[in-house]
C-alpha atoms as a PDB file:
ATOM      1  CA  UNK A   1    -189.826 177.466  75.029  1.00  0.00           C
ATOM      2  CA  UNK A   2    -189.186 175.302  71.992  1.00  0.00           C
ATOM      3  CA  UNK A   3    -185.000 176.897  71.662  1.00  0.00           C
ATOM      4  CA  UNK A   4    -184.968 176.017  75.532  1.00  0.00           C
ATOM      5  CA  UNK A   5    -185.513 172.334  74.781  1.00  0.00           C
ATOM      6  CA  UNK A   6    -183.509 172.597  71.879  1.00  0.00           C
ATOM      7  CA  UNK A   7    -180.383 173.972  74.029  1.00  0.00           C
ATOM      8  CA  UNK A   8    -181.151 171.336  76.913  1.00  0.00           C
ATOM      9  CA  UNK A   9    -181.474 168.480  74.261  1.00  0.00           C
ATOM     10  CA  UNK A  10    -178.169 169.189  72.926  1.00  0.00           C
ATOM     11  CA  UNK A  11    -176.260 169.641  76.479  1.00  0.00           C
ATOM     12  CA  UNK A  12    -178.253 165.819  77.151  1.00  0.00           C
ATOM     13  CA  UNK A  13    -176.432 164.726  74.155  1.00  0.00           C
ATOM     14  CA  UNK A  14    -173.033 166.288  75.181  1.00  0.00           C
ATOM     15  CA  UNK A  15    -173.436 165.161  78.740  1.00  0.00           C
ATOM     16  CA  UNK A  16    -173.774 161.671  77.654  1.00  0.00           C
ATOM     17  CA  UNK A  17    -170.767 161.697  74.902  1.00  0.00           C
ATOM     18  CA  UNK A  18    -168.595 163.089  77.837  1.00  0.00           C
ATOM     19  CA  UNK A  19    -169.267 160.174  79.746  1.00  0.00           C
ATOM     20  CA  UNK A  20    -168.283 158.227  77.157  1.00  0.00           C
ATOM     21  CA  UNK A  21    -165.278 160.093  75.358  1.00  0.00           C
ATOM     22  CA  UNK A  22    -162.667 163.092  76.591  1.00  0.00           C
ATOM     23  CA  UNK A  23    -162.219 163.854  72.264  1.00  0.00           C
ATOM     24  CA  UNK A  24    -165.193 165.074  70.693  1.00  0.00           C
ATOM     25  CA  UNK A  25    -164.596 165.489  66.909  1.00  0.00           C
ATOM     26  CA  UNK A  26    -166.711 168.084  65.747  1.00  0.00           C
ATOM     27  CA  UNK A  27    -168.051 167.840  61.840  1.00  0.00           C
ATOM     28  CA  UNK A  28    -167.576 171.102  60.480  1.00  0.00           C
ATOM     29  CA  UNK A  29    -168.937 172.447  56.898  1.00  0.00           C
ATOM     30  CA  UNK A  30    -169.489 175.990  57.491  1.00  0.00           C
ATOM     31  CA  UNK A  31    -173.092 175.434  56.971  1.00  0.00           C
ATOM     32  CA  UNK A  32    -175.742 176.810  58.977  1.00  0.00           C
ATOM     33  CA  UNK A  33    -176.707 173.257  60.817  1.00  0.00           C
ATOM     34  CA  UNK A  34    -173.247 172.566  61.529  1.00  0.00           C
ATOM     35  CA  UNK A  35    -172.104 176.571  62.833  1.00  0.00           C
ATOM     36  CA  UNK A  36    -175.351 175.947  65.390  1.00  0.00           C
ATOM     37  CA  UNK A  37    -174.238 172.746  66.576  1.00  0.00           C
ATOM     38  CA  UNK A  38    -170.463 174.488  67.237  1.00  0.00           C
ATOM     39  CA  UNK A  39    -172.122 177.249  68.704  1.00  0.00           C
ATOM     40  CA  UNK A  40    -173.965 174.939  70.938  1.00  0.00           C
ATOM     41  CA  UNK A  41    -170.853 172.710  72.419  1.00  0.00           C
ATOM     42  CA  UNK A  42    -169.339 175.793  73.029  1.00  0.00           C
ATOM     43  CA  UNK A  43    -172.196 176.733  75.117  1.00  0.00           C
ATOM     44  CA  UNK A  44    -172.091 173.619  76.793  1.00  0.00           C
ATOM     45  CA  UNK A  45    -167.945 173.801  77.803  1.00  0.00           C
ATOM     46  CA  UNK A  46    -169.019 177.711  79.211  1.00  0.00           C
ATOM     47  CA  UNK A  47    -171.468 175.747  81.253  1.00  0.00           C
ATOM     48  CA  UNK A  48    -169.836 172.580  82.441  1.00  0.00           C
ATOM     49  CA  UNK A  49    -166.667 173.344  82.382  1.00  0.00           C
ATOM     50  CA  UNK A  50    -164.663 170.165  81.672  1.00  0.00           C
ATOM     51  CA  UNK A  51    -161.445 169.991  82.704  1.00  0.00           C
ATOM     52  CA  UNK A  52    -159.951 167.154  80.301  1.00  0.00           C
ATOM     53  CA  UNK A  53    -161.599 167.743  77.140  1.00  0.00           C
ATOM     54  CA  UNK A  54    -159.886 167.727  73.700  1.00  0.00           C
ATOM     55  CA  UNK A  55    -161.751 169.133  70.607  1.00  0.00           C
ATOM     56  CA  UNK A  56    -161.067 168.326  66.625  1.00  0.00           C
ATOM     57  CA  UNK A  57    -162.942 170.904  64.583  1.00  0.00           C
ATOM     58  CA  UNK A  58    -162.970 168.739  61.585  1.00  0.00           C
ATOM     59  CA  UNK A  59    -163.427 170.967  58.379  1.00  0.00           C
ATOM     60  CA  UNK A  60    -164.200 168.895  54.626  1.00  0.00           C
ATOM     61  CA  UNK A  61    -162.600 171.301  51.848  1.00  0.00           C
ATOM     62  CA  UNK A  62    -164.326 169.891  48.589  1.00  0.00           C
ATOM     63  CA  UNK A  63    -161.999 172.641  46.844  1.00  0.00           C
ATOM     64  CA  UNK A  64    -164.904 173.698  44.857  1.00  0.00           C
ATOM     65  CA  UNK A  65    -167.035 176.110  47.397  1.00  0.00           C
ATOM     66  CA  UNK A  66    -167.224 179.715  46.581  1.00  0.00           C
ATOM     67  CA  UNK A  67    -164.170 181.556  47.929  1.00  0.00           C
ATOM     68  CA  UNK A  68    -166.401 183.721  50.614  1.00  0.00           C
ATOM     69  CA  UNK A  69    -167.861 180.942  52.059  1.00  0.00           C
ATOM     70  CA  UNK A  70    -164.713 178.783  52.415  1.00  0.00           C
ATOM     71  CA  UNK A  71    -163.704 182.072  54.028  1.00  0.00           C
ATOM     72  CA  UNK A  72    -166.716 182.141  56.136  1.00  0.00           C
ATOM     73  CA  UNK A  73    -165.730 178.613  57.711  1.00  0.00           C
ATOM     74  CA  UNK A  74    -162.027 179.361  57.750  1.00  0.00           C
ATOM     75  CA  UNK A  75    -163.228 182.322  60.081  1.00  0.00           C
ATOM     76  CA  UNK A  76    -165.294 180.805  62.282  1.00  0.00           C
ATOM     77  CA  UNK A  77    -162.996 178.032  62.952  1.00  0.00           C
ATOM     78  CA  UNK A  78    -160.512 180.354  63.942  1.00  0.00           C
ATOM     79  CA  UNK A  79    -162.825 182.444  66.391  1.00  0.00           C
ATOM     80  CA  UNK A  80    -164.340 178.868  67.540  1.00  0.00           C
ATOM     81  CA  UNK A  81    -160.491 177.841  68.530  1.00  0.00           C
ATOM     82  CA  UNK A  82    -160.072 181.359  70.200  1.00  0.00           C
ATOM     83  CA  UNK A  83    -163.011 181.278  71.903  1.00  0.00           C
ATOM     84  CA  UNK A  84    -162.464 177.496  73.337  1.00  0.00           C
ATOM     85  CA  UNK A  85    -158.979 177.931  74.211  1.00  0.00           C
ATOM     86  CA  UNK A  86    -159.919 181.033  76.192  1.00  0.00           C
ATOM     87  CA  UNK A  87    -161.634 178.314  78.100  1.00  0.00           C
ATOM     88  CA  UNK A  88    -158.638 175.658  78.703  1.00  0.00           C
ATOM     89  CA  UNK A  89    -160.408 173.581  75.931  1.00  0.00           C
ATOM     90  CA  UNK A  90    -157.642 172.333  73.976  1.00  0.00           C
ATOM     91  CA  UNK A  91    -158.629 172.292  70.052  1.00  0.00           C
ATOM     92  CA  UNK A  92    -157.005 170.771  66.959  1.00  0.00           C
ATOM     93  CA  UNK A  93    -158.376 171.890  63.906  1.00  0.00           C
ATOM     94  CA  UNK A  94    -158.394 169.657  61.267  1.00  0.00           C
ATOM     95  CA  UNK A  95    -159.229 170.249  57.341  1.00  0.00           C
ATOM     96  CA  UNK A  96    -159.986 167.484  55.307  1.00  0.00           C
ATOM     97  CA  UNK A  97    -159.633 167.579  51.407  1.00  0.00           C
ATOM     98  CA  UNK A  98    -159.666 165.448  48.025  1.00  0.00           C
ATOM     99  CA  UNK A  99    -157.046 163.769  46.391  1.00  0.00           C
ATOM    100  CA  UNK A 100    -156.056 165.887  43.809  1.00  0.00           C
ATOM    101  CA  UNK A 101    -157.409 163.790  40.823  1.00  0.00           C
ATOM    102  CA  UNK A 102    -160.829 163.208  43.132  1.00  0.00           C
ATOM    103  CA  UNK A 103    -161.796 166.889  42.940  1.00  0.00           C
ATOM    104  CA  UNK A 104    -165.085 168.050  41.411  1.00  0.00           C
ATOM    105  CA  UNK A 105    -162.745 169.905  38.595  1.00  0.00           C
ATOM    106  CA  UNK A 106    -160.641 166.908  37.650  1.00  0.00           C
ATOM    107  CA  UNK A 107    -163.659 164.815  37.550  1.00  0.00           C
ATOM    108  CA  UNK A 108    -165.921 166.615  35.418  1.00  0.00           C
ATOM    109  CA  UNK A 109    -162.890 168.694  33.176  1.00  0.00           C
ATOM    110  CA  UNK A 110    -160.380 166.130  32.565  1.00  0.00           C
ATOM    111  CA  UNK A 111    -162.390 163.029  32.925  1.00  0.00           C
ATOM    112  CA  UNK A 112    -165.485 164.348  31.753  1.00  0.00           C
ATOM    113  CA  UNK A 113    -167.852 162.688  34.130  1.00  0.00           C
ATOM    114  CA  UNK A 114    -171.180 164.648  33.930  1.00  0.00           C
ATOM    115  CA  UNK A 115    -171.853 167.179  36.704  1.00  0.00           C
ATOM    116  CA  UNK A 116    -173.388 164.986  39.823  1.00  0.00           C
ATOM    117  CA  UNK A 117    -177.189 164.546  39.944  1.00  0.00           C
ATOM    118  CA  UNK A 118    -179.779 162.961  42.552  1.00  0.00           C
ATOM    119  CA  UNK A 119    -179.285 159.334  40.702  1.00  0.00           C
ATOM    120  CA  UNK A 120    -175.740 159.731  40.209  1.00  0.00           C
ATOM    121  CA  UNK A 121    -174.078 161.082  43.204  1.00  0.00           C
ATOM    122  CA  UNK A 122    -170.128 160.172  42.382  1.00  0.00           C
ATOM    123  CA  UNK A 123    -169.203 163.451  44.330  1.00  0.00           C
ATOM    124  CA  UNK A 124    -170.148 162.741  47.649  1.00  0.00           C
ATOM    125  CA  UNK A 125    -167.449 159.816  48.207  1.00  0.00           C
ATOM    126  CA  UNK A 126    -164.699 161.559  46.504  1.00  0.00           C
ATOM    127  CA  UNK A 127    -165.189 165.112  48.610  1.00  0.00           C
ATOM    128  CA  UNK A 128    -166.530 164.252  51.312  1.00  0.00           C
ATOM    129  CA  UNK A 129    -166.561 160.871  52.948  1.00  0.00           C
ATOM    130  CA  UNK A 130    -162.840 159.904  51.448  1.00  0.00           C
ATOM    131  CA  UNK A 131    -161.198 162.624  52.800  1.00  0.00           C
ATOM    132  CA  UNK A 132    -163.223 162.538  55.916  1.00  0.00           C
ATOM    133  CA  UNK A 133    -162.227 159.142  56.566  1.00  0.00           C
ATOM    134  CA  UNK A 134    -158.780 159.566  56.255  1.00  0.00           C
ATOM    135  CA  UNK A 135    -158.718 162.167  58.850  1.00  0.00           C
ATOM    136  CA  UNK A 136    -161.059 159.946  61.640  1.00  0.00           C
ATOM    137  CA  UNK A 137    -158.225 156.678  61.245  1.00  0.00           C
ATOM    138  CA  UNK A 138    -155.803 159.428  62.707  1.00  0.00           C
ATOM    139  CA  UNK A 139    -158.001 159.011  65.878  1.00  0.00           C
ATOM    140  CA  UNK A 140    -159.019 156.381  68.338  1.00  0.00           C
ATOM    141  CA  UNK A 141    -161.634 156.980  71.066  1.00  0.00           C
ATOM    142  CA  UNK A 142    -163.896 160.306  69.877  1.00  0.00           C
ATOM    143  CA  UNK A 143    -167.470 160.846  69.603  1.00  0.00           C
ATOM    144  CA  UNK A 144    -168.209 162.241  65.850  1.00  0.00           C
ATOM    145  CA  UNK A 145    -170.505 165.352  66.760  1.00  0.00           C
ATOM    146  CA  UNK A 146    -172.472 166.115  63.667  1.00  0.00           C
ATOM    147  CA  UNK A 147    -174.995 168.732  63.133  1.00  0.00           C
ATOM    148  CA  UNK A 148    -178.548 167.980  60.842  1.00  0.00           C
ATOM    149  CA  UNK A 149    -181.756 169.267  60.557  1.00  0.00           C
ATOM    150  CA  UNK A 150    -184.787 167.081  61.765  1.00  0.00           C
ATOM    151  CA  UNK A 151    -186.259 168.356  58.137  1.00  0.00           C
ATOM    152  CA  UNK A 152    -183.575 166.498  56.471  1.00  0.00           C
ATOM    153  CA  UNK A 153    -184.908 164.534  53.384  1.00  0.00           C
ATOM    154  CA  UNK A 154    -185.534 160.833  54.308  1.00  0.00           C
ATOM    155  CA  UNK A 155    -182.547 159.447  52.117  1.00  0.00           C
ATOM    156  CA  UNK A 156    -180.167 161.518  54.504  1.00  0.00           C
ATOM    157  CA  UNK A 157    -182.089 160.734  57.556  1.00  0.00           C
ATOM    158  CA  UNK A 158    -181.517 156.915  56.929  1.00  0.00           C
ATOM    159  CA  UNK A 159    -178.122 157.105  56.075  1.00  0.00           C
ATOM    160  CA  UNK A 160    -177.306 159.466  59.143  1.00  0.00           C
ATOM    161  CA  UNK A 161    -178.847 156.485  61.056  1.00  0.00           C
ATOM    162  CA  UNK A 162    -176.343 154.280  59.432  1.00  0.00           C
ATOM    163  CA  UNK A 163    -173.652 156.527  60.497  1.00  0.00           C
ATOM    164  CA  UNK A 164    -172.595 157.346  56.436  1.00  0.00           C
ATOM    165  CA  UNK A 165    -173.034 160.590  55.827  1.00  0.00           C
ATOM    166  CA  UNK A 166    -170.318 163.425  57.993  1.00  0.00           C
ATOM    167  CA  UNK A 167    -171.651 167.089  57.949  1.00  0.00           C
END
């Protein structure tokens, strides 16, 4: 009962956005919240069907995952675009990465700033909100569609409220 309300919360969500925008720019890590959420809107489109919907699969390379699951999201994004398409949905697929002197390695290597930690985050504007930003100014009129756990820890919750943090 509880994944039924789940799946009917999320199509609420979707319902509403597509009222709103035809682009829905979909936050994509390769994580586990943000492959459910995917899997989701594409249960959704089987569903409803619209007709004039455009999808960005939005992917933030930090350049310093493990190969396999860079892989992983590389994949899915692929099989995601198949799968949509197969469905007139048209989808771009966008990947969003550092400035080369921004990346974890330059940083901590050359630089020598210390590795990040809870108090000093300097990581999480460099990879991922920079880059992720300068992929959303390409676009004008799109709902941001970002997966997160309720469980989320309260710093994340409150900054997801503020609209801050991408997937």
């Amino acid at each position: 009962m509880v994944f039924t309300s789940i799946i009917a919360d999320a199509f609420k969500v979707f319902d509403e956005a597509y009222t709103r925008s035809r682009r829905f720019i979909l936050a994509y890590s390769g994580g586990k919240d943000s492959t459910a959420t995917a899997i989701l809107l594409y249960k959704w489109v089987l569903e409803r069907r619209p007709r004039d919907l455009e999808v960005v699969i939005l992917h933030n390379d930090t350049m310093s995952e493990i190969l396999p699951m860079e892989a992983w999201a590389r994949k899915f994004m692929s099989e995601f675009t198949a799968r949509m398409e197969g469905l007139g949905i048209e989808v771009v697929r966008e990947v969003a990465t550092p400035e080369p002197t921004d990346t974890f390695y330059w940083r901590v290597f050359v630089r020598g700033y210390p590795a990040p930690t809870f108090n000093f985050r300097w990581c999480v504007d460099l990879l991922k909100l920079n880059p992720t930003r300068r992929v959303l100014a390409r676009y004008r009129d799109y709902i941001l569609i970002v997966g997160s756990r309720d469980e989320e820890s309260a710093a994340r919750v409150k900054s997801m409220r503020l609209g801050l943090v991408p997937a």
